[in-house]
PDB file of N, CA and C in Angstrom:
ATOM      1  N   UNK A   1      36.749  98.748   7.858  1.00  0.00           N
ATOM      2  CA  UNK A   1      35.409  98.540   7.352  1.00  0.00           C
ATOM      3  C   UNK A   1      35.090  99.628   6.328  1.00  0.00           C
ATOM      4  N   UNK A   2      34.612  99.227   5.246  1.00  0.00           N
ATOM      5  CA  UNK A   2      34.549 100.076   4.058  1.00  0.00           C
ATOM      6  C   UNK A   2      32.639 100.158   4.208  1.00  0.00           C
ATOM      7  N   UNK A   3      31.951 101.473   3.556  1.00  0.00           N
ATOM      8  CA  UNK A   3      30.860 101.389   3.608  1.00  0.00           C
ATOM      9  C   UNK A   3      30.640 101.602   1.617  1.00  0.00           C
ATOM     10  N   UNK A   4      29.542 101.053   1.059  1.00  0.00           N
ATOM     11  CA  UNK A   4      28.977 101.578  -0.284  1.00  0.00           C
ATOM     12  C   UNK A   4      28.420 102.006   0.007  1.00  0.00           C
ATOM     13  N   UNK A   5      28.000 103.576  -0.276  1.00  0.00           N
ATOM     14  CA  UNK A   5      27.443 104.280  -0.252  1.00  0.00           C
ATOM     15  C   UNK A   5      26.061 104.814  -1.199  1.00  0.00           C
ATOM     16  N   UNK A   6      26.557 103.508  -2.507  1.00  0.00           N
ATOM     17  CA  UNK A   6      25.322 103.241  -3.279  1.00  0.00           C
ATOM     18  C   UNK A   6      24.608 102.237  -3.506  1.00  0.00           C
ATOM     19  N   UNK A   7      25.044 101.165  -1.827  1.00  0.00           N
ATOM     20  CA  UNK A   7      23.972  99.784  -2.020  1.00  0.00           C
ATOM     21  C   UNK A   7      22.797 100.387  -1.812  1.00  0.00           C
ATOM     22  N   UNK A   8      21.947  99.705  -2.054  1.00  0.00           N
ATOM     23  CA  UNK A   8      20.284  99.938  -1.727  1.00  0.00           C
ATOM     24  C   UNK A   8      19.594  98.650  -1.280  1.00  0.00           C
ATOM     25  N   UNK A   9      20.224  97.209  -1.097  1.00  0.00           N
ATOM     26  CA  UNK A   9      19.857  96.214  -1.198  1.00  0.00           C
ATOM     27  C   UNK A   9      18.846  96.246   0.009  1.00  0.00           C
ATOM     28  N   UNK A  10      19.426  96.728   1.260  1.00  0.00           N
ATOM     29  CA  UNK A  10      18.161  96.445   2.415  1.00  0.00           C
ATOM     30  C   UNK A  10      16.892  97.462   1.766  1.00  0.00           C
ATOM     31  N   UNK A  11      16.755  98.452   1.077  1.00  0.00           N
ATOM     32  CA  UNK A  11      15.821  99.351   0.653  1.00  0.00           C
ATOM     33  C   UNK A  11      14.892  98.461   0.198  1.00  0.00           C
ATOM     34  N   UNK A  12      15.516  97.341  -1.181  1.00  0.00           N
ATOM     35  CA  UNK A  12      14.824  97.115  -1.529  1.00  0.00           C
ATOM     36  C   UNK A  12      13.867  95.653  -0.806  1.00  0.00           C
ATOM     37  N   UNK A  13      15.039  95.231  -0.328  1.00  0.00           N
ATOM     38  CA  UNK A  13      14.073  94.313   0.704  1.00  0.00           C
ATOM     39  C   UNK A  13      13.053  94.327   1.706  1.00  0.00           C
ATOM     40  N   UNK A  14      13.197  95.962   2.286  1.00  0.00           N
ATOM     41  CA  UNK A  14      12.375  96.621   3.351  1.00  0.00           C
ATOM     42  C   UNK A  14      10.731  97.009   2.342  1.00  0.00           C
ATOM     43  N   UNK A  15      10.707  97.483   1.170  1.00  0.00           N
ATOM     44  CA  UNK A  15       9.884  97.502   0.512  1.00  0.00           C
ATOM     45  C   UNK A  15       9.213  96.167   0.749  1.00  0.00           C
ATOM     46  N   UNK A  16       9.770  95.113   0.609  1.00  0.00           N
ATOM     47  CA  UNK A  16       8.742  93.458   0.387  1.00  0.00           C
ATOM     48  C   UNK A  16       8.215  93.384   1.806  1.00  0.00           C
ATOM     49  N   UNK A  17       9.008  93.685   2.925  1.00  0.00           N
ATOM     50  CA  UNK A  17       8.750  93.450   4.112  1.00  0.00           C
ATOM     51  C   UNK A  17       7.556  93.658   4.804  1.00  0.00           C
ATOM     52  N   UNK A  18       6.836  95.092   4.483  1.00  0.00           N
ATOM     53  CA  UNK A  18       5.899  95.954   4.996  1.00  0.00           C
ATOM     54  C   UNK A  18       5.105  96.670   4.293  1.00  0.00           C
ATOM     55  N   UNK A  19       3.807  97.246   4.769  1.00  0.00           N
ATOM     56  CA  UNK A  19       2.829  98.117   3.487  1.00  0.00           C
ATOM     57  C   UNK A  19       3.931  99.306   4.381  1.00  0.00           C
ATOM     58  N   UNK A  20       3.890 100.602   3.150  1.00  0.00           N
ATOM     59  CA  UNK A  20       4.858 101.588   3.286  1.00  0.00           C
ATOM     60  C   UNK A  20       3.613 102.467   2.821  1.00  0.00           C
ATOM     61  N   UNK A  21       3.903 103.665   3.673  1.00  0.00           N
ATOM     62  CA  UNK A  21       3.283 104.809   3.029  1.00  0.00           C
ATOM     63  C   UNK A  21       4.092 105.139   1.519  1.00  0.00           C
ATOM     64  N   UNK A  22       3.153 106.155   0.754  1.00  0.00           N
ATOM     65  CA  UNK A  22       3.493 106.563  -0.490  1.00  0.00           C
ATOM     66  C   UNK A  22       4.939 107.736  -0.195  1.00  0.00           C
ATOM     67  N   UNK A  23       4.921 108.448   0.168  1.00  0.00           N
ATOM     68  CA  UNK A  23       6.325 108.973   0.624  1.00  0.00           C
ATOM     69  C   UNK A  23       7.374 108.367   1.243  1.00  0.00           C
ATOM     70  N   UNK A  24       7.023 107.225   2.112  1.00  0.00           N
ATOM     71  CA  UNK A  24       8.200 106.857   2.329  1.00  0.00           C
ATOM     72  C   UNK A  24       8.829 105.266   0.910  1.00  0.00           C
ATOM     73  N   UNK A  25       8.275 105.147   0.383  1.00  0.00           N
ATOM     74  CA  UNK A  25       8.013 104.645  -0.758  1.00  0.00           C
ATOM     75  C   UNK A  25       9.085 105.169  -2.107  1.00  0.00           C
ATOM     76  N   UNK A  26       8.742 106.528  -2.260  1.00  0.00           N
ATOM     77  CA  UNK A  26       9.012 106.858  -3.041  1.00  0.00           C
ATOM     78  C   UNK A  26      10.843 107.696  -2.258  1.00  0.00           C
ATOM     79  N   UNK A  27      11.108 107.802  -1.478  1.00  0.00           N
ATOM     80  CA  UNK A  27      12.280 108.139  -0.541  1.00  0.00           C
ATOM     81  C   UNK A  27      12.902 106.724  -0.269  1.00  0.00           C
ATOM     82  N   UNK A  28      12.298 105.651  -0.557  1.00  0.00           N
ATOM     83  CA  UNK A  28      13.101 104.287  -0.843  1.00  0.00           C
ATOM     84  C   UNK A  28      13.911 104.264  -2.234  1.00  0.00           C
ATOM     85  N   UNK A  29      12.539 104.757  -2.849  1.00  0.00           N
ATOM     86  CA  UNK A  29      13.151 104.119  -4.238  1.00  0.00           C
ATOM     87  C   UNK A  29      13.903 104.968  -4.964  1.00  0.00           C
ATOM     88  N   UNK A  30      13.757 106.216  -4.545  1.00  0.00           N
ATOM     89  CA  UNK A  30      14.385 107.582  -5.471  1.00  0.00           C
ATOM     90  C   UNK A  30      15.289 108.404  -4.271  1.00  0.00           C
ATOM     91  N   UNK A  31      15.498 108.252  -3.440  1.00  0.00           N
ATOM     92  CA  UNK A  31      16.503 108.523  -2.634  1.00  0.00           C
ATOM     93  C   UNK A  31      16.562 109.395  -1.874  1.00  0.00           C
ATOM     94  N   UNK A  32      17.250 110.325  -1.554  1.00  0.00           N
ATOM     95  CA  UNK A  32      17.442 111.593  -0.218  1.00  0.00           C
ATOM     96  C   UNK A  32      17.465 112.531  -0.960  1.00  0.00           C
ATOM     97  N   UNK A  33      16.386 114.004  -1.288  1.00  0.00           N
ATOM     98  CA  UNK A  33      16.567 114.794  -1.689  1.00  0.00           C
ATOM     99  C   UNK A  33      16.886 115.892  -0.608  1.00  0.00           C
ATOM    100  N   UNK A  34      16.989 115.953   0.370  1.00  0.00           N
ATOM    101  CA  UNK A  34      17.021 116.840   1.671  1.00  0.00           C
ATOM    102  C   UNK A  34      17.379 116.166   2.964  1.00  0.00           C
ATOM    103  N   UNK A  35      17.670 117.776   4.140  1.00  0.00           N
ATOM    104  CA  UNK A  35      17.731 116.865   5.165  1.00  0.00           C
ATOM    105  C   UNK A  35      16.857 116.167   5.734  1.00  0.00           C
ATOM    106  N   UNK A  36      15.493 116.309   5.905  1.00  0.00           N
ATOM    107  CA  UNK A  36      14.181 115.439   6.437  1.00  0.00           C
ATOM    108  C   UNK A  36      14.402 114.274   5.948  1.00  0.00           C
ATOM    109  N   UNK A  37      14.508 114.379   4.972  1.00  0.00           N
ATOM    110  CA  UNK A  37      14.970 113.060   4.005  1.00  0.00           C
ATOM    111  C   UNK A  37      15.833 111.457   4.754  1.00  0.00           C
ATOM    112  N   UNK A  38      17.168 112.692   5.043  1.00  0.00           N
ATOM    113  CA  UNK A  38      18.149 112.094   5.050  1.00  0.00           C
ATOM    114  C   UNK A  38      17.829 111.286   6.450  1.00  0.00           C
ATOM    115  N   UNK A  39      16.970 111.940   7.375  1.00  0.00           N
ATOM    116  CA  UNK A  39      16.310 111.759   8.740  1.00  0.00           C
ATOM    117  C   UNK A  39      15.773 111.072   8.247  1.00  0.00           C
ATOM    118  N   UNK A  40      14.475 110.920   7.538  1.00  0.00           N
ATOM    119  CA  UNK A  40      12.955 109.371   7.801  1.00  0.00           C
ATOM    120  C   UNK A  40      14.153 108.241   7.075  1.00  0.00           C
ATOM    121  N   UNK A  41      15.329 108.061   5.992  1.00  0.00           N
ATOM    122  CA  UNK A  41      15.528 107.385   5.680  1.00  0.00           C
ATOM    123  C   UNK A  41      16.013 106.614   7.135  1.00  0.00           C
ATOM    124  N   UNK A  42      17.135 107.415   8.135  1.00  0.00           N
ATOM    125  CA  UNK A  42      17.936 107.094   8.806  1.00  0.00           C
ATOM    126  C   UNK A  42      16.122 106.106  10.062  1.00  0.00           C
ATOM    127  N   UNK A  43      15.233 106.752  10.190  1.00  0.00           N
ATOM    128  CA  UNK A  43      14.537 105.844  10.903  1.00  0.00           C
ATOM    129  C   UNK A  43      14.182 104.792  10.002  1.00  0.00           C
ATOM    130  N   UNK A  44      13.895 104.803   9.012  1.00  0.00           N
ATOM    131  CA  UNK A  44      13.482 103.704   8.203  1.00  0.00           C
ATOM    132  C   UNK A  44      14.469 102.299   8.264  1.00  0.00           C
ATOM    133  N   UNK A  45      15.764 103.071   8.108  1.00  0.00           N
ATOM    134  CA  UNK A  45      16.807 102.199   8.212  1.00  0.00           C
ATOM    135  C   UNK A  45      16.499 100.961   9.872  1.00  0.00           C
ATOM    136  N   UNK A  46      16.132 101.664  10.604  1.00  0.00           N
ATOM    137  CA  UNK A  46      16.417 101.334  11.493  1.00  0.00           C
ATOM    138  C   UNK A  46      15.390 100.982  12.187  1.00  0.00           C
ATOM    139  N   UNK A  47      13.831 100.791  11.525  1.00  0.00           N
ATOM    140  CA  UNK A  47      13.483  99.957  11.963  1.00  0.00           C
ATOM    141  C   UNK A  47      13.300  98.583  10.755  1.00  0.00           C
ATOM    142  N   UNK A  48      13.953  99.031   9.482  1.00  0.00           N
ATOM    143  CA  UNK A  48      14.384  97.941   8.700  1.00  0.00           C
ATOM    144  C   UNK A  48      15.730  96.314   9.976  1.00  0.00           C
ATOM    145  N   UNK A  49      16.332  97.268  10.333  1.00  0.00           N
ATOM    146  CA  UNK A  49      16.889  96.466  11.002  1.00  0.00           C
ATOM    147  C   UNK A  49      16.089  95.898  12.380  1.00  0.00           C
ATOM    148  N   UNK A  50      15.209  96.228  13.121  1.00  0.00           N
ATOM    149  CA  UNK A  50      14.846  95.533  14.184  1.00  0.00           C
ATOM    150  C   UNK A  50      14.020  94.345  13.365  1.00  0.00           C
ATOM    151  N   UNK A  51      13.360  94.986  11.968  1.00  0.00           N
ATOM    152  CA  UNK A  51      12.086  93.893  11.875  1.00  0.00           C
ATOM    153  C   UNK A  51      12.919  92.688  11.316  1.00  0.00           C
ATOM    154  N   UNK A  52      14.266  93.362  10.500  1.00  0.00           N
ATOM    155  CA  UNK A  52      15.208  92.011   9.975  1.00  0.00           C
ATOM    156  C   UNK A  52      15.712  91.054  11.352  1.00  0.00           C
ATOM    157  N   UNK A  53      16.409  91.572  12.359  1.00  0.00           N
ATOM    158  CA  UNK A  53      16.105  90.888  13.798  1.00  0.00           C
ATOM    159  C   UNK A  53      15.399  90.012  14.261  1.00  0.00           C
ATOM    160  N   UNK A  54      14.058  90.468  14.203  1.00  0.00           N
ATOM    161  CA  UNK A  54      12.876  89.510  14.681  1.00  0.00           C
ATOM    162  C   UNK A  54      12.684  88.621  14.087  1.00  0.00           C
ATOM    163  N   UNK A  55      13.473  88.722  12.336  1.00  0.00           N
ATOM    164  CA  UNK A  55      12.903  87.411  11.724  1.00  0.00           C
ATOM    165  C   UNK A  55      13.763  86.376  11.450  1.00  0.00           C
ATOM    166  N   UNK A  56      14.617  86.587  11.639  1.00  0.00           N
ATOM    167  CA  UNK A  56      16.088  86.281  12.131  1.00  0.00           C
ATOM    168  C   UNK A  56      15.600  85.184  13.311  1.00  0.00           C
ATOM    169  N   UNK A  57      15.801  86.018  14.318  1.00  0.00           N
ATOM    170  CA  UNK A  57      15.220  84.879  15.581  1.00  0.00           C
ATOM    171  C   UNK A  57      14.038  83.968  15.136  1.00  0.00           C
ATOM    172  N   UNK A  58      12.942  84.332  14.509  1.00  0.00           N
ATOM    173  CA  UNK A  58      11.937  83.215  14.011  1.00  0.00           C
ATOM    174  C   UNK A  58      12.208  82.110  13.099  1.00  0.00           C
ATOM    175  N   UNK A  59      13.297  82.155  12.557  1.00  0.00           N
ATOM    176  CA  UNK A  59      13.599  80.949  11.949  1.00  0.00           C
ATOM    177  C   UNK A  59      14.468  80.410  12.595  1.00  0.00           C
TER     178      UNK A  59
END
């Protein structure tokens, strides 16, 4: 299993998904400048994936 390390595609889909605060917003769109960073992305990620889940099952 190979990973890209420069997709962004769920980023940008997680943006349409939900209202986002302005920091985490701008840590979507402009990326990881630090470790905190590298942390809210890694939760973001991941509740990008439960809400992709739920909608998943709804259709």
């Amino acid at each position: 299993m190979s990973t890209k390390w420069d997709d962004n595609s769920w980023q940008k889909e997680f943006l349409e998904m939900k209202f986002h605060s302005p920091a985490d917003v701008k840590l979507l769109t402009e990326g990881v400048k630090g470790l905190i960073g590298a942390w809210r992305l890694g939760v973001l990620k991941q509740e990008y994936n439960r809400l992709k889940k739920i909608q998943e099952q709804q259709q």
